[in-house]
Protein backbone atom coordinates (compact mmCIF):
# COMPACT_ATOMS: atom_id res chain seq x y z
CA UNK A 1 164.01 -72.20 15.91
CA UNK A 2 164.18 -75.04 18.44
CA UNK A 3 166.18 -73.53 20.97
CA UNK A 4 163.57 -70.21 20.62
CA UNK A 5 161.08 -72.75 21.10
CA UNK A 6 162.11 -74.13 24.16
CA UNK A 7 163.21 -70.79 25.60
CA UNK A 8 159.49 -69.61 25.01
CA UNK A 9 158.15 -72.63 27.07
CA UNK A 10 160.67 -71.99 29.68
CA UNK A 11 159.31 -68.66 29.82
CA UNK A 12 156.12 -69.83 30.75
CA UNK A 13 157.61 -71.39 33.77
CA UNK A 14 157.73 -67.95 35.09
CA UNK A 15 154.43 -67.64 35.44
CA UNK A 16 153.28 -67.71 39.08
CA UNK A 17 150.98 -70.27 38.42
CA UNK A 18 152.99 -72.70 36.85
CA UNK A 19 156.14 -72.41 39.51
CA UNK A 20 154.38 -75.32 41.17
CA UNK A 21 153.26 -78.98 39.66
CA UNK A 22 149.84 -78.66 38.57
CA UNK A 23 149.00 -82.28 40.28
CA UNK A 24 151.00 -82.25 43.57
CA UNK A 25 152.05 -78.73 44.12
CA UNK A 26 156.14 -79.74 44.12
CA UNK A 27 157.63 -76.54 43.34
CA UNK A 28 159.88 -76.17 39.88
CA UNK A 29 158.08 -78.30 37.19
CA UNK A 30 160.54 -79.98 34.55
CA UNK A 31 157.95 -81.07 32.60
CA UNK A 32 154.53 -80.12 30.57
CA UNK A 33 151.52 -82.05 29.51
CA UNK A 34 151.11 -80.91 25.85
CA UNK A 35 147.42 -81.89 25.62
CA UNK A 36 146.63 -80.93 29.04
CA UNK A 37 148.01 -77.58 28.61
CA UNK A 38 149.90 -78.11 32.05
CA UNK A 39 153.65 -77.78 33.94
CA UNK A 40 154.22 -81.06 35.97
CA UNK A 41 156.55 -82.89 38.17
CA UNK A 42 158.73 -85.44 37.15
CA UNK A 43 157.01 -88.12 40.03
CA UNK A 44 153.40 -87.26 38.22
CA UNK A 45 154.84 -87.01 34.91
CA UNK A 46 154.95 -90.80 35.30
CA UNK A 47 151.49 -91.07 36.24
CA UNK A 48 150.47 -88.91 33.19
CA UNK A 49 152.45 -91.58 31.04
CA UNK A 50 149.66 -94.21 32.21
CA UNK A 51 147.15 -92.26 30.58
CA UNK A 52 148.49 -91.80 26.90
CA UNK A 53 144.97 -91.69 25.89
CA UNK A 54 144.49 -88.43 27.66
CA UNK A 55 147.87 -86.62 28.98
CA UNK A 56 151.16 -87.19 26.59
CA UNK A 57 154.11 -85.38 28.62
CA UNK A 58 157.55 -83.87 27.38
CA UNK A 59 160.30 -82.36 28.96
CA UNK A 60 160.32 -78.86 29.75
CA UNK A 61 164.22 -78.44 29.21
CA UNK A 62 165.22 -81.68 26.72
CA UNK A 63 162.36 -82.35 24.06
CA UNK A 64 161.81 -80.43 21.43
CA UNK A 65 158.50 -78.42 20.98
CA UNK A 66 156.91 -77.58 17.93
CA UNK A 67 155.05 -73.88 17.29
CA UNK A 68 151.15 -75.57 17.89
CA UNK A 69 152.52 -77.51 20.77
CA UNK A 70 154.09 -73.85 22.29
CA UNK A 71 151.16 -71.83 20.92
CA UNK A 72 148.62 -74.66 23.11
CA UNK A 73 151.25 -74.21 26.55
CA UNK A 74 150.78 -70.55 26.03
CA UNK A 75 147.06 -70.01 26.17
CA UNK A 76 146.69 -72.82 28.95
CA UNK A 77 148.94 -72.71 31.75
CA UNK A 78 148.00 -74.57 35.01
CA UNK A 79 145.64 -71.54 35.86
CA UNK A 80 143.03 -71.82 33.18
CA UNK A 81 143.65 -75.75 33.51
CA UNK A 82 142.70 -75.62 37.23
CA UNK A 83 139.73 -73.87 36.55
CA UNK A 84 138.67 -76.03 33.68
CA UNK A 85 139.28 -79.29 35.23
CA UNK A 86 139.00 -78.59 39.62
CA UNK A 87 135.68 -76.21 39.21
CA UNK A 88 134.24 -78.74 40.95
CA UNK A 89 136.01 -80.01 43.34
CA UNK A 90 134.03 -80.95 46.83
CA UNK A 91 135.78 -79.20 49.60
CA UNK A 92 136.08 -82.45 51.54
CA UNK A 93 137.68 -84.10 48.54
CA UNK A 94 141.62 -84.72 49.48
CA UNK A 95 143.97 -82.48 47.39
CA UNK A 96 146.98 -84.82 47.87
CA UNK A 97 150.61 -82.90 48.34
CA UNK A 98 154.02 -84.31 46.80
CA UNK A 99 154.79 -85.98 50.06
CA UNK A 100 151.75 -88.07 49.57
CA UNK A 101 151.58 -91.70 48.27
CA UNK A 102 151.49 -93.02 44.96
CA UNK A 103 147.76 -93.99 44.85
CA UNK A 104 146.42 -90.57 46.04
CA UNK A 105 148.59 -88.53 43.82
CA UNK A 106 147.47 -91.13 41.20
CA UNK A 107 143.37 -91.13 41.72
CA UNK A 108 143.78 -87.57 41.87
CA UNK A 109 145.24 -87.29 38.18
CA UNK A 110 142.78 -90.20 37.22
CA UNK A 111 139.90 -88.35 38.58
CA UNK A 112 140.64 -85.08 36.92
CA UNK A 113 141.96 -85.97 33.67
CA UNK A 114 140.50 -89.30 32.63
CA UNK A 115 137.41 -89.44 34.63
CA UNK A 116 136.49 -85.87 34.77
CA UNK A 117 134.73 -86.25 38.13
CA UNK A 118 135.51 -83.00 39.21
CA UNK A 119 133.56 -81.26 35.52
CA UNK A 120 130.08 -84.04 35.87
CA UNK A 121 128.95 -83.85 39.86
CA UNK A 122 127.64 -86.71 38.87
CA UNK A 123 130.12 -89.16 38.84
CA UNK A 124 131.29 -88.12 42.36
CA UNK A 125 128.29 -90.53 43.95
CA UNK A 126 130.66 -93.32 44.91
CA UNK A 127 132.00 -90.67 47.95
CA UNK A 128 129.26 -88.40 48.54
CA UNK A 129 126.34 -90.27 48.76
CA UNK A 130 126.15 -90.12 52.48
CA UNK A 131 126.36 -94.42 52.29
CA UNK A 132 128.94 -97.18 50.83
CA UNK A 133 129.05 -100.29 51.30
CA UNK A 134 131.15 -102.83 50.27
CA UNK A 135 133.91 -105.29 50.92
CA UNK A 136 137.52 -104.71 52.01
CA UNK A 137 140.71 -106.49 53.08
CA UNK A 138 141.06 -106.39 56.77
CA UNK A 139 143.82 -107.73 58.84
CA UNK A 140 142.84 -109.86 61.51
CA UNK A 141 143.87 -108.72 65.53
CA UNK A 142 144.83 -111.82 66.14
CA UNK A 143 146.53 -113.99 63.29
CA UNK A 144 147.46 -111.13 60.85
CA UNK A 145 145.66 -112.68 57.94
CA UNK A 146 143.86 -110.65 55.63
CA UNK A 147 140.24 -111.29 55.89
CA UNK A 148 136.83 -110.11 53.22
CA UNK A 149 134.98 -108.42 54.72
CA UNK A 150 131.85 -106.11 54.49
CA UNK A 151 132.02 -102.40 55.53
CA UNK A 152 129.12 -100.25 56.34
CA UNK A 153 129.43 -96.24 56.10
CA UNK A 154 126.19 -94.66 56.62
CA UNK A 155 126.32 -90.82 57.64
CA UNK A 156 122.76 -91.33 58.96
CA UNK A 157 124.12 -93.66 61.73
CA UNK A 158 126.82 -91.19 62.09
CA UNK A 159 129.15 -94.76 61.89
CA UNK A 160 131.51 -96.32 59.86
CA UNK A 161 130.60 -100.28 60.40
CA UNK A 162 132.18 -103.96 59.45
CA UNK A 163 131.01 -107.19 59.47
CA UNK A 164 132.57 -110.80 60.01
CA UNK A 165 130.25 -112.36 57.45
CA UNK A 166 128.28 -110.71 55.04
CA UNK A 167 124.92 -112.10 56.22
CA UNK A 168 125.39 -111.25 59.73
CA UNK A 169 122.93 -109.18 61.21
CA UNK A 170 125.00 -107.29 64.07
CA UNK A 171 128.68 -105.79 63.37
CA UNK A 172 131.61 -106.68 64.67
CA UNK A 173 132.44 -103.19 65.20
CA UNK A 174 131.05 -99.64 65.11
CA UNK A 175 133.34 -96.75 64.59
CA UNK A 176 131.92 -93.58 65.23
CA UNK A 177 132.71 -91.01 62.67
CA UNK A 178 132.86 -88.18 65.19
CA UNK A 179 136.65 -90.05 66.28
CA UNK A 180 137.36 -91.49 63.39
CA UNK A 181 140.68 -90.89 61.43
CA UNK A 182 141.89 -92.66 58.07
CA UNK A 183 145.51 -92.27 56.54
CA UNK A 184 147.44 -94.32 53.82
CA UNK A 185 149.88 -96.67 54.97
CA UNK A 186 151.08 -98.26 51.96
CA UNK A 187 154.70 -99.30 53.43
CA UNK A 188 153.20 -100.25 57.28
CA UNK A 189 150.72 -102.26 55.93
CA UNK A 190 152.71 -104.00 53.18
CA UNK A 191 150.49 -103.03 50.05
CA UNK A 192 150.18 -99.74 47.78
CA UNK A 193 146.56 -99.58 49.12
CA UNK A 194 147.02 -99.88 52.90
CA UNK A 195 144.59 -97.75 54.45
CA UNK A 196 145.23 -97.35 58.65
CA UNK A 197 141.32 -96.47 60.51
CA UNK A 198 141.66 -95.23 63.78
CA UNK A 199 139.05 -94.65 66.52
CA UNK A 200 137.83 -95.03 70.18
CA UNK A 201 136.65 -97.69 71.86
CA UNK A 202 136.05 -97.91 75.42
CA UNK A 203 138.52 -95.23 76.11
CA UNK A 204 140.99 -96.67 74.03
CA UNK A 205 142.77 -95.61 70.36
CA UNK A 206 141.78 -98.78 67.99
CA UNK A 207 143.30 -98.85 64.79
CA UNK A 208 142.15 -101.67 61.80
CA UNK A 209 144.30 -102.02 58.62
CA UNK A 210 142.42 -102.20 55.37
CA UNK A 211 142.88 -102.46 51.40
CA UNK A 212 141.39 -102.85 47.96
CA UNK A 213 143.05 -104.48 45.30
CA UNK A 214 141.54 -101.32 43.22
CA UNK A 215 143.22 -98.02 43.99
CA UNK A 216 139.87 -96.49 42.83
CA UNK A 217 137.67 -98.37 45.68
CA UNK A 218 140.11 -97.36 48.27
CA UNK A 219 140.45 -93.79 47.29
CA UNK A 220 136.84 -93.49 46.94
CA UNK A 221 136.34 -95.21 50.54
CA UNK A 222 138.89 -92.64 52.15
CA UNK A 223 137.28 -89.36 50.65
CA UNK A 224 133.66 -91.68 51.28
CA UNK A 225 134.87 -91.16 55.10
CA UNK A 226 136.02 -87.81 54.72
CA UNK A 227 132.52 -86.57 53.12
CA UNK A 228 131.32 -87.96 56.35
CA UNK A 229 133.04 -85.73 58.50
CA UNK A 230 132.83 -82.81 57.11
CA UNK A 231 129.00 -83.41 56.99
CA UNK A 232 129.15 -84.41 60.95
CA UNK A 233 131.49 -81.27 61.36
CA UNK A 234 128.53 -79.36 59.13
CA UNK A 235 125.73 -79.76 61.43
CA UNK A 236 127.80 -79.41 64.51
CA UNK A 237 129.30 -76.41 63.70
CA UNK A 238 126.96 -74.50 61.67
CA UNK A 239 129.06 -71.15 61.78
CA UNK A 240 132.39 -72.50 60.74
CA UNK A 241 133.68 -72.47 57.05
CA UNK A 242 135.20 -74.67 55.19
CA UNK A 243 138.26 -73.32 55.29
CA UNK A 244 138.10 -74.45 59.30
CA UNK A 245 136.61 -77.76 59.18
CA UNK A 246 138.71 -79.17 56.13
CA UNK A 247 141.80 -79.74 58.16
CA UNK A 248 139.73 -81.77 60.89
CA UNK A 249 138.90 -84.05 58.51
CA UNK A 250 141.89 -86.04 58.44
CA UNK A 251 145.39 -86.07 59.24
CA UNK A 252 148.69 -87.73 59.03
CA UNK A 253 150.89 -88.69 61.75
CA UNK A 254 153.44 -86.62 62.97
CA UNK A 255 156.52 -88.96 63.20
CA UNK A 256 156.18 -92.71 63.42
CA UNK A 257 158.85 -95.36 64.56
CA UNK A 258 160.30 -97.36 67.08
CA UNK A 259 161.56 -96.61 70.22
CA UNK A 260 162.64 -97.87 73.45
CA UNK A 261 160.85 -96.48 76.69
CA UNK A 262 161.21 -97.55 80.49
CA UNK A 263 158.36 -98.20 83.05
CA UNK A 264 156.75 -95.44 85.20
CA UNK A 265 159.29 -95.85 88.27
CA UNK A 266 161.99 -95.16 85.52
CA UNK A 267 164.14 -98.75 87.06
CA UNK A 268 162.85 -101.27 84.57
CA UNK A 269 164.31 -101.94 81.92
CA UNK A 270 163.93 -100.45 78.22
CA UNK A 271 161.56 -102.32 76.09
CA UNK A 272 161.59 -101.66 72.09
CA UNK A 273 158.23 -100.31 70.99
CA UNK A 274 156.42 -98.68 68.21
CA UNK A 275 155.60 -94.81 68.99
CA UNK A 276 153.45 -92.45 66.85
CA UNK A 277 152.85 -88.94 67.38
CA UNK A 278 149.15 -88.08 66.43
CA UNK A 279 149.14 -84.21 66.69
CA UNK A 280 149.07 -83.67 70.91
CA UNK A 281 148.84 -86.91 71.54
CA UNK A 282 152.09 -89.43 72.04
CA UNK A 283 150.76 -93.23 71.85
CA UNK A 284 152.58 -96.43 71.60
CA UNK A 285 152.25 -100.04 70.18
CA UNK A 286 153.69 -103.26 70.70
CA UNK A 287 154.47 -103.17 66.72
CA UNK A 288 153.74 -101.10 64.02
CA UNK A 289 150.22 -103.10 62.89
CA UNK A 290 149.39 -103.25 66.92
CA UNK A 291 144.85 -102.95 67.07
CA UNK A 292 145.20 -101.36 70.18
CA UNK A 293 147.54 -98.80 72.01
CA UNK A 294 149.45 -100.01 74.85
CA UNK A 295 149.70 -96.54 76.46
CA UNK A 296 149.52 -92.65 75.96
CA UNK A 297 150.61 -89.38 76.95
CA UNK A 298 149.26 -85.75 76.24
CA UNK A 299 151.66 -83.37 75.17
CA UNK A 300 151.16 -79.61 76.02
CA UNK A 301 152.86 -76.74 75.41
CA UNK A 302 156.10 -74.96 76.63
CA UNK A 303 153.83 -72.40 78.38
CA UNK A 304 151.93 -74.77 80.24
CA UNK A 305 154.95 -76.66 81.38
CA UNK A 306 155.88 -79.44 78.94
CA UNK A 307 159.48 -79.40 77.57
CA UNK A 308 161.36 -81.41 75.37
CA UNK A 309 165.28 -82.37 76.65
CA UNK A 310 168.00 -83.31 74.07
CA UNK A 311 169.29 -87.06 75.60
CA UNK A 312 168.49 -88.48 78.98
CA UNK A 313 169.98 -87.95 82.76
CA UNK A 314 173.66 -89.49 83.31
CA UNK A 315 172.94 -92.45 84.92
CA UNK A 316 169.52 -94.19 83.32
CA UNK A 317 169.20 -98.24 84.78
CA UNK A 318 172.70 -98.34 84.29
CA UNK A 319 172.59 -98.16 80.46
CA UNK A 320 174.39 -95.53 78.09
CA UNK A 321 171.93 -93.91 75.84
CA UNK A 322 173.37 -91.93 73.74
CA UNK A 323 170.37 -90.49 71.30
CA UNK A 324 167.81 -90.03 74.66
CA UNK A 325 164.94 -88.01 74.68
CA UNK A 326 163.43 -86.69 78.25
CA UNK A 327 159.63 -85.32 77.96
CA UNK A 328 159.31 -83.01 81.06
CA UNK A 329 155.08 -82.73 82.00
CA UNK A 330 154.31 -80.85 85.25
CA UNK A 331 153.69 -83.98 87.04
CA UNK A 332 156.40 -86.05 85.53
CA UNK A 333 159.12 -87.22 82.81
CA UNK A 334 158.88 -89.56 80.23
CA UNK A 335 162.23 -91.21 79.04
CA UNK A 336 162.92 -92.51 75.69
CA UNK A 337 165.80 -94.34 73.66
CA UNK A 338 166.23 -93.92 70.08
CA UNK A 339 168.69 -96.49 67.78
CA UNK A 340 169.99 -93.85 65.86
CA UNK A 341 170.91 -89.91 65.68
CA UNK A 342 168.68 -89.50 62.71
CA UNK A 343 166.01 -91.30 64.49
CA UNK A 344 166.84 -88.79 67.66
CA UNK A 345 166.62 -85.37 65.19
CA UNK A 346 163.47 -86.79 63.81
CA UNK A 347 161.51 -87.53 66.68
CA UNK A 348 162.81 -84.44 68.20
CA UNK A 349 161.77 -82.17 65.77
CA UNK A 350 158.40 -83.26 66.02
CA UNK A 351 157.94 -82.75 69.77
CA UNK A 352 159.56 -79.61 69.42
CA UNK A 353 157.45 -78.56 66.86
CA UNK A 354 154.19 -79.45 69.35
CA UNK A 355 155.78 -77.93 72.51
CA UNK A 356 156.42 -74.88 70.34
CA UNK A 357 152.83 -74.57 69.60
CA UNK A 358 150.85 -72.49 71.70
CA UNK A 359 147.50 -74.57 72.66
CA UNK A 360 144.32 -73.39 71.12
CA UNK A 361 141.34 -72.81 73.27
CA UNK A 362 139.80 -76.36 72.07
CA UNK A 363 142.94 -78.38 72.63
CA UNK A 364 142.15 -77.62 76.43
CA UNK A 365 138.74 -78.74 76.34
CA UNK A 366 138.80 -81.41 74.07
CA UNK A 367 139.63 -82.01 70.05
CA UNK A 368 137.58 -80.59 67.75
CA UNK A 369 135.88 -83.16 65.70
CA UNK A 370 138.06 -86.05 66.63
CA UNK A 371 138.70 -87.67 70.08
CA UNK A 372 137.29 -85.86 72.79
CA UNK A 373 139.64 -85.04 75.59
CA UNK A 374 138.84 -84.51 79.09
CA UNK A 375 141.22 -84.93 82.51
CA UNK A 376 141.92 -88.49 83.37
CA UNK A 377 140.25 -89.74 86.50
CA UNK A 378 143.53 -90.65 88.09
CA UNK A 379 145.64 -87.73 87.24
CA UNK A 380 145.88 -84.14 88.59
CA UNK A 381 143.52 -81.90 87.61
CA UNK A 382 143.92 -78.74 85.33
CA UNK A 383 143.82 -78.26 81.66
CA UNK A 384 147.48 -79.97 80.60
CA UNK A 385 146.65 -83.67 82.73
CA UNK A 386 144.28 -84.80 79.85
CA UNK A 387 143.54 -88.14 78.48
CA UNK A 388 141.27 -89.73 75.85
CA UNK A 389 137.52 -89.49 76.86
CA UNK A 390 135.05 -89.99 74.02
CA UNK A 391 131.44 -88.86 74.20
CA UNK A 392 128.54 -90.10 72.57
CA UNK A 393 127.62 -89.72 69.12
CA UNK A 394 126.43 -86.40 68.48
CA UNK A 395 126.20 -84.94 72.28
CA UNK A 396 125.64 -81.96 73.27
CA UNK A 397 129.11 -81.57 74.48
CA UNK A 398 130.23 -81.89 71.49
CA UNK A 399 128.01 -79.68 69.87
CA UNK A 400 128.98 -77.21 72.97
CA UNK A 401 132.70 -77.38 72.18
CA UNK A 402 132.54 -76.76 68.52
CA UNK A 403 130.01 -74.18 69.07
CA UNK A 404 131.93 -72.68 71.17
CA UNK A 405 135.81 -73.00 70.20
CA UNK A 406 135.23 -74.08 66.78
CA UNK A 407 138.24 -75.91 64.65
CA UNK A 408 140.12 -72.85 64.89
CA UNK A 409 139.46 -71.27 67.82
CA UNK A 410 137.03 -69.29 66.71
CA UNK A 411 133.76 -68.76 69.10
CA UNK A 412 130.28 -68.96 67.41
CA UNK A 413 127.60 -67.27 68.48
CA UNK A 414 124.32 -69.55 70.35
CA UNK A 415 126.21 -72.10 72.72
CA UNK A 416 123.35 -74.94 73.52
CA UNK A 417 123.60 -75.38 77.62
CA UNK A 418 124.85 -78.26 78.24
CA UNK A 419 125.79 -77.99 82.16
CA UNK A 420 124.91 -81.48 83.27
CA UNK A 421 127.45 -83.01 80.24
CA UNK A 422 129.87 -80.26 80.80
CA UNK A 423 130.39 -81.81 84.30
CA UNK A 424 130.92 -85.28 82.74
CA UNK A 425 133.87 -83.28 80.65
CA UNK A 426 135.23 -81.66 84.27
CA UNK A 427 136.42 -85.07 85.14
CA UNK A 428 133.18 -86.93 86.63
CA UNK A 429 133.40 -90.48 85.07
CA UNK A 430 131.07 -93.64 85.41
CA UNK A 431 133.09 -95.62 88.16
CA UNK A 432 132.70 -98.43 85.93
CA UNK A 433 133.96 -97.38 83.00
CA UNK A 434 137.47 -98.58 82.02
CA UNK A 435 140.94 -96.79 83.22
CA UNK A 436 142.45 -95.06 80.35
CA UNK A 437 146.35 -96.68 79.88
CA UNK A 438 148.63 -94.19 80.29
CA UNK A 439 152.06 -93.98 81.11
CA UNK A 440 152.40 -94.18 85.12
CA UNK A 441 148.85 -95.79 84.97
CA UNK A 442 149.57 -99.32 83.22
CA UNK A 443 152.69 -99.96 81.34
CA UNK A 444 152.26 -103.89 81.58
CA UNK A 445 153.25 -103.83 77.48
């Protein structure tokens, strides 16, 4: 009877819907909630074991099941679980993956199971309010202490805010949610709640470190943020779905790490450095918790000239490199030293995977949603010679370019005319507005 038992939940594995972790998505579950009614993971099986008082888990293939236990897997099933406990789910809300951290797989369970957020609207308030406020863990630019301080989001002010004491009247800084971009960092920071913000500030990428000693406050910050830009993306795009503005709301980093680079006449000397690859855009930082970048690079397509070489030329400052990488722009090459071969096959899969990519219409106009690209004073023109150039909150232009490309591609109908900004996004620039760095430009770090 046992081994029927277990056959019959094995069975049930079968099941389309329950080839895949309930929680996380990791395909071939191992092991079942049996008052959940659902097929798990082994990683969130040990986040269901924190909750006793809701989820109690067994092993698909080495416990032994009882006939209620069987009969209760059978007329659940991660299907009819989904829809009883995700019905509803805001479409900004982040559905983490199995290659996600522990605290967003985890707040994602909580939420579900224990807090039934996504069953009582209601209790959703803390992230889609359209304000928080509150105070956070910030590392300071200078000292890399962790400072209290007080954080601002207000979707009205279209800006995500902090202050250096909580009676001051003016913030230090203003982050505008239209370029904003948050992503865990648990192991770059140094806690299980690291939280990276990046944005634009005077033409440059910014980025402030952050965490809560609650995983609940920081998760609920994070989706706060993402609520925020979906409702920005909202009234900017009217015509788009959701299915198109969800991926603009965040994103992870392509491939992060160290490597070493050489100047822009390509006869200094390597210097170690930290690079991260943020979709088209290659940027890199004296270290890994660097506030600002030091330099970076648009990277285009293989059709519109950009290529991606396996090592570097023969002779490079008299140095043997032997896991090189050459970037090859129309205008230039970039070359790059990596420590390792694994390092090499990493990093090269990820430009690879870019250059591959044809561009969508947006990309050559600017980013949907996120930092606005336009040509860089000092560089050629055409579509590929682009660096960062953010716009003011809300502008036309950027109501233009969504409007027109939207997150996808996709043209909507009722383009606002926007001539005398669409000349700003040609290349005219305020002569007194900052130089962008980019390599070639400045590569004093």
């Amino acid at each position: 009877m046992a081994k029927e038992r277990r056959k019959a939940v094995l069975e049930l594995l079968q099941r389309p819907a329950n080839a895949r972790c309930a929680d996380c998505g990791a395909p071939d579950p191992d092991w079942a909630s049996y008052t959940l009614g659902v097929f798990i993971c082994l990683s969130c099986s040990g986040i269901h074991r924190n909750i006793p008082q809701v989820s109690k888990v067994k092993s698909v293939r080495l416990d032994a099941w009882d006939d209620a236990q069987v009969e209760f897997m059978t007329s659940r099933g991660n299907h009819v679980a989904r829809a009883a406990f995700e019905s509803e789910v805001p479409p900004f809300y982040y559905r983490p993956s199995a290659s996600d951290c522990q605290l967003l797989r985890e707040q994602w369970i909580r939420a579900k199971y224990e807090r039934q957020e996504f069953t009582h609207p209601e209790r959703q308030e803390p992230y889609s309010a359209g304000y928080r406020e509150g105070f956070l863990w910030k590392r300071g630019r200078d000292n890399g202490q962790f400072l209290s301080r007080k954080f601002v989001l207000t979707e009205r002010e279209g800006a995500l805010k902090y202050f250096n004491r909580s009676d001051a009247k003016e913030p230090k800084a203003i982050m505008k949610i239209e370029h904003l971009n948050a992503t865990f960092q648990p192991a770059k920071i140094g806690h299980p709640h690291g939280l990276q913000v990046t944005y634009l500030k005077d033409n440059s990428t910014r980025n402030i470190f952050v965490y809560h000693e609650d995983g609940k406050e920081m998760v609920d910050w994070f989706n706060a943020l993402r609520a925020a830009r979906f409702h920005y993306l909202q009234v900017a795009f009217p015509g788009a779905s959701d299915a198109d503005l969800v991926p603009k709301l965040s994103r992870n980093y392509l491939q992060e790490g160290y490597m070493e680079k050489t100047g822009p006449k390509q006869t200094e000397g390597f210097r170690k450095r930290w690079f991260t690859m943020d979709d088209r855009r290659l940027m890199y930082f004296k270290d890994p918790l660097d506030a600002f970048a030091r330099g970076e690079v648009f990277i285009g397509s293989r059709e519109s000239g950009y290529t991606v070489l396996d090592g570097l030329p023969p002779s490079t400052q008299g140095h043997h490199w032997p896991h090189g990488i050459t970037i090859v722009t129309p205008e230039r090459r970039f070359l790059l030293a990596c420590e390792t071969e694994s390092e090499q096959r990493a990093w090269m899969e990820a430009f690879r995977k870019v250059v591959d990519r044809p561009m969508l219409p947006q990309e050559y106009a600017g980013e949907v949603g996120g930092a606005a690209w336009g040509p860089s004073p000092m560089a050629p023109s055409g579509p590929d010679r682009l660096a960062p150039c953010p716009f003011s909150s809300g502008s036309p232009l950027q109501a233009q370019t969504l409007a027109r490309d939207g997150p996808g591609g996709l043209r909507a109908p009722d383009s606002p005319d926007v001539a005398g900004e669409a000349a700003v996004a040609g290349g005219m620039r305020d002569s007194a507005a900052p130089d962008v760095l980019r390599w070639g430009l400045s590569l004093s770090g």
